[in-house]
Protein backbone atom coordinates (compact mmCIF):
# COMPACT_ATOMS: atom_id res chain seq x y z
CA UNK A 1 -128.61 28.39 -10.67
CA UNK A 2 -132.37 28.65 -10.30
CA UNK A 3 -133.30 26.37 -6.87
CA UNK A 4 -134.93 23.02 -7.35
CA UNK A 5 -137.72 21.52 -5.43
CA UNK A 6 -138.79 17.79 -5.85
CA UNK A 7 -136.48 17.08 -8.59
CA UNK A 8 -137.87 19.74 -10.62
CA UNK A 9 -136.43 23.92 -11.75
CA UNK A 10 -138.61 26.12 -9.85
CA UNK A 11 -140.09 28.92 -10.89
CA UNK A 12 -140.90 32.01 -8.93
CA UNK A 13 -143.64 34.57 -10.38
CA UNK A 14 -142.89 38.08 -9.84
CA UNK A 15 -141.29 39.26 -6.31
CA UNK A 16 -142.28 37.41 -2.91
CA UNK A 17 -145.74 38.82 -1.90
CA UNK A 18 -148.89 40.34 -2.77
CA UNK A 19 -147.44 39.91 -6.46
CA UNK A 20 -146.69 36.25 -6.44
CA UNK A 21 -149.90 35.12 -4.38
CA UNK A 22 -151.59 37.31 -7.58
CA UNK A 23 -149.84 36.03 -10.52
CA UNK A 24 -149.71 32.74 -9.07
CA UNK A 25 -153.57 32.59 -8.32
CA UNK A 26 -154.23 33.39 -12.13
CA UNK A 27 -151.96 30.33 -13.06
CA UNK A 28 -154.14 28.47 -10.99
CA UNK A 29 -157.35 29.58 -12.53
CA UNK A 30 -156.06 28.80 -15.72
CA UNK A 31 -155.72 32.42 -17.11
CA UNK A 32 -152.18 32.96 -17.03
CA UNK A 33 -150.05 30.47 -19.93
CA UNK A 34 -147.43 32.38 -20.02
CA UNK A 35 -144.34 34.45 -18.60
CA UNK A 36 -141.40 36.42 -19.62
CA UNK A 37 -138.19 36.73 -18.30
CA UNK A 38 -134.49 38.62 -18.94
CA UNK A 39 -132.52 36.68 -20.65
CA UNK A 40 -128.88 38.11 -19.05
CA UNK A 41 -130.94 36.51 -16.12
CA UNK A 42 -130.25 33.08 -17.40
CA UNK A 43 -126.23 33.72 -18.59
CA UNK A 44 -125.59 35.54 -14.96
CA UNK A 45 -127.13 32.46 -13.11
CA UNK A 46 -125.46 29.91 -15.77
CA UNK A 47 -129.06 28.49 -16.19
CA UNK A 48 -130.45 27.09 -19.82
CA UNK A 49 -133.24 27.48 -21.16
CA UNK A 50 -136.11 25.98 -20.51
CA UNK A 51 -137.46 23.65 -23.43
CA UNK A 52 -140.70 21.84 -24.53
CA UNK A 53 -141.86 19.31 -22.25
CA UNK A 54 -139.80 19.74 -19.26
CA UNK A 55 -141.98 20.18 -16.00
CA UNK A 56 -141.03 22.74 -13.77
CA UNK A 57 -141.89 23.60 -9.68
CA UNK A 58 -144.31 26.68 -9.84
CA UNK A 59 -143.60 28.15 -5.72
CA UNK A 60 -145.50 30.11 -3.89
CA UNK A 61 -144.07 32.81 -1.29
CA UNK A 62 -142.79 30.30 0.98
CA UNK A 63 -140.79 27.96 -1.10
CA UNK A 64 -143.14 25.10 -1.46
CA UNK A 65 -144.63 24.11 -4.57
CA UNK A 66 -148.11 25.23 -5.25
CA UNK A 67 -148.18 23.58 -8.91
CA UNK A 68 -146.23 21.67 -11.79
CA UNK A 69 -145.88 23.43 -14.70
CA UNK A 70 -145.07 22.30 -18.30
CA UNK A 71 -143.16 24.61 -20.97
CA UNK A 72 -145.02 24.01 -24.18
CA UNK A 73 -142.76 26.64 -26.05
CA UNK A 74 -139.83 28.81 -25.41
CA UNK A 75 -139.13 31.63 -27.49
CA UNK A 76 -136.43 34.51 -27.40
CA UNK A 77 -137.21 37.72 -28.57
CA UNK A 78 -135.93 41.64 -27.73
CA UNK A 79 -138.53 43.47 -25.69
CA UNK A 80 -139.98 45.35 -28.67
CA UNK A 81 -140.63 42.15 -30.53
CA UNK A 82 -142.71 40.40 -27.77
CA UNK A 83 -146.19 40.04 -29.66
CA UNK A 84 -149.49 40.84 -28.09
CA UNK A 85 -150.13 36.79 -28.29
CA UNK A 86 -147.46 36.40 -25.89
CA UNK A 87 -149.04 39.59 -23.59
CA UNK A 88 -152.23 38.41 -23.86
CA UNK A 89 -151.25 34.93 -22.66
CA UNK A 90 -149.71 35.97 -19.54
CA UNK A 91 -153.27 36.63 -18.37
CA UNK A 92 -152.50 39.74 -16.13
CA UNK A 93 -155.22 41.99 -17.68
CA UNK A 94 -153.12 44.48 -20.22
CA UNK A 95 -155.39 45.63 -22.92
CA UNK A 96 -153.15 46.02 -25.55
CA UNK A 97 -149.30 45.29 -26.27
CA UNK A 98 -148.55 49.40 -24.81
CA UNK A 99 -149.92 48.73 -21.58
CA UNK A 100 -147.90 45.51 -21.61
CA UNK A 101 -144.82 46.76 -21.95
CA UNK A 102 -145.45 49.70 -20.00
CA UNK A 103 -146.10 47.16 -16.82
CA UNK A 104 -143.29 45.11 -17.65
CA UNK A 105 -140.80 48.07 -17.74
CA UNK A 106 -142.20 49.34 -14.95
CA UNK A 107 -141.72 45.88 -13.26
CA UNK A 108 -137.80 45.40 -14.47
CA UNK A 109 -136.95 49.20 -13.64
CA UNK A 110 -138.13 48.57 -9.88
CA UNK A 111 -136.48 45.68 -9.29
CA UNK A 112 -133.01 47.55 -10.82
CA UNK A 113 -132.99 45.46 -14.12
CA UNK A 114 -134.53 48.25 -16.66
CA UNK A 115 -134.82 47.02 -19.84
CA UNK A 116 -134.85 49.14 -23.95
CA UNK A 117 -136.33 48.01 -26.71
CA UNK A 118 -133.63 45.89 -27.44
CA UNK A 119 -133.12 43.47 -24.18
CA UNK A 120 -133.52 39.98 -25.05
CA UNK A 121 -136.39 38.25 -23.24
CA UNK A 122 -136.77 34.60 -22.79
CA UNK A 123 -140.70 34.06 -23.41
CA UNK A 124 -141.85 31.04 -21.95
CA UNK A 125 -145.38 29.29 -22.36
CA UNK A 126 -146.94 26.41 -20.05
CA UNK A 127 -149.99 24.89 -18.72
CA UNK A 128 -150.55 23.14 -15.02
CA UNK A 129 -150.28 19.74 -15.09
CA UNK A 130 -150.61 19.29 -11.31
CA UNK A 131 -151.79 21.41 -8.63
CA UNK A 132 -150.79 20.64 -5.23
């Protein structure tokens, strides 16, 4: 199960570090609306899905909550579906859908999840409703 803090799912941006303080910084700012995540993720920690309206814990490195988040869509789709809306949205500076999934595969292969055109994503949009 994905950890809870005040009540809430967390959510933890990329891997502890450089990465998170990053990707959580453009949240902040209001330039990143939007993630993606693996799918087998979900069935191998028995976690749902997220849905519309529920708030989640965005944490920085060290556990604490930095922000609330709220989902305002959830969508499922295999890696070469994802559409350059989606891309675009998670505000991380690709310039087109290539370089997206070139960074994302990139990202999964490191961390020892790779991922083929057909791996089913879980594509989640939000906005900050709180920072702390």
């Amino acid at each position: 199960m994905w950890p809870r803090v005040d009540g809430m799912r967390a959510l933890e941006l990329g891997t502890a570090g450089e990465m998170r303080e990053r990707l959580n910084g453009l949240v902040l700012a209001g330039r990143k609306t939007a993630t993606t995540g693996l799918l087998a993720e979900y069935v191998e920690e028995t976690e749902g899905l997220e849905f519309a309206g529920e708030r989640l814990a965005l944490l920085g490195n060290d556990g604490d909550r930095v922000a609330t988040i709220e989902i305002t869509g959830v969508e499922l789709a295999p890696f070469a579906a994802v559409t350059w809306e989606h891309a675009a949205a998670e505000g991380e500076g690709d310039r087109s859908l290539d370089e997206w999934r070139t960074g994302h595969s990139r990202f999964w292969d490191a961390i020892g999840t790779p991922v083929d055109e057909d791996t089913m994503l879980v594509c989640l949009r939000f906005r900050v409703v709180e920072s702390v």
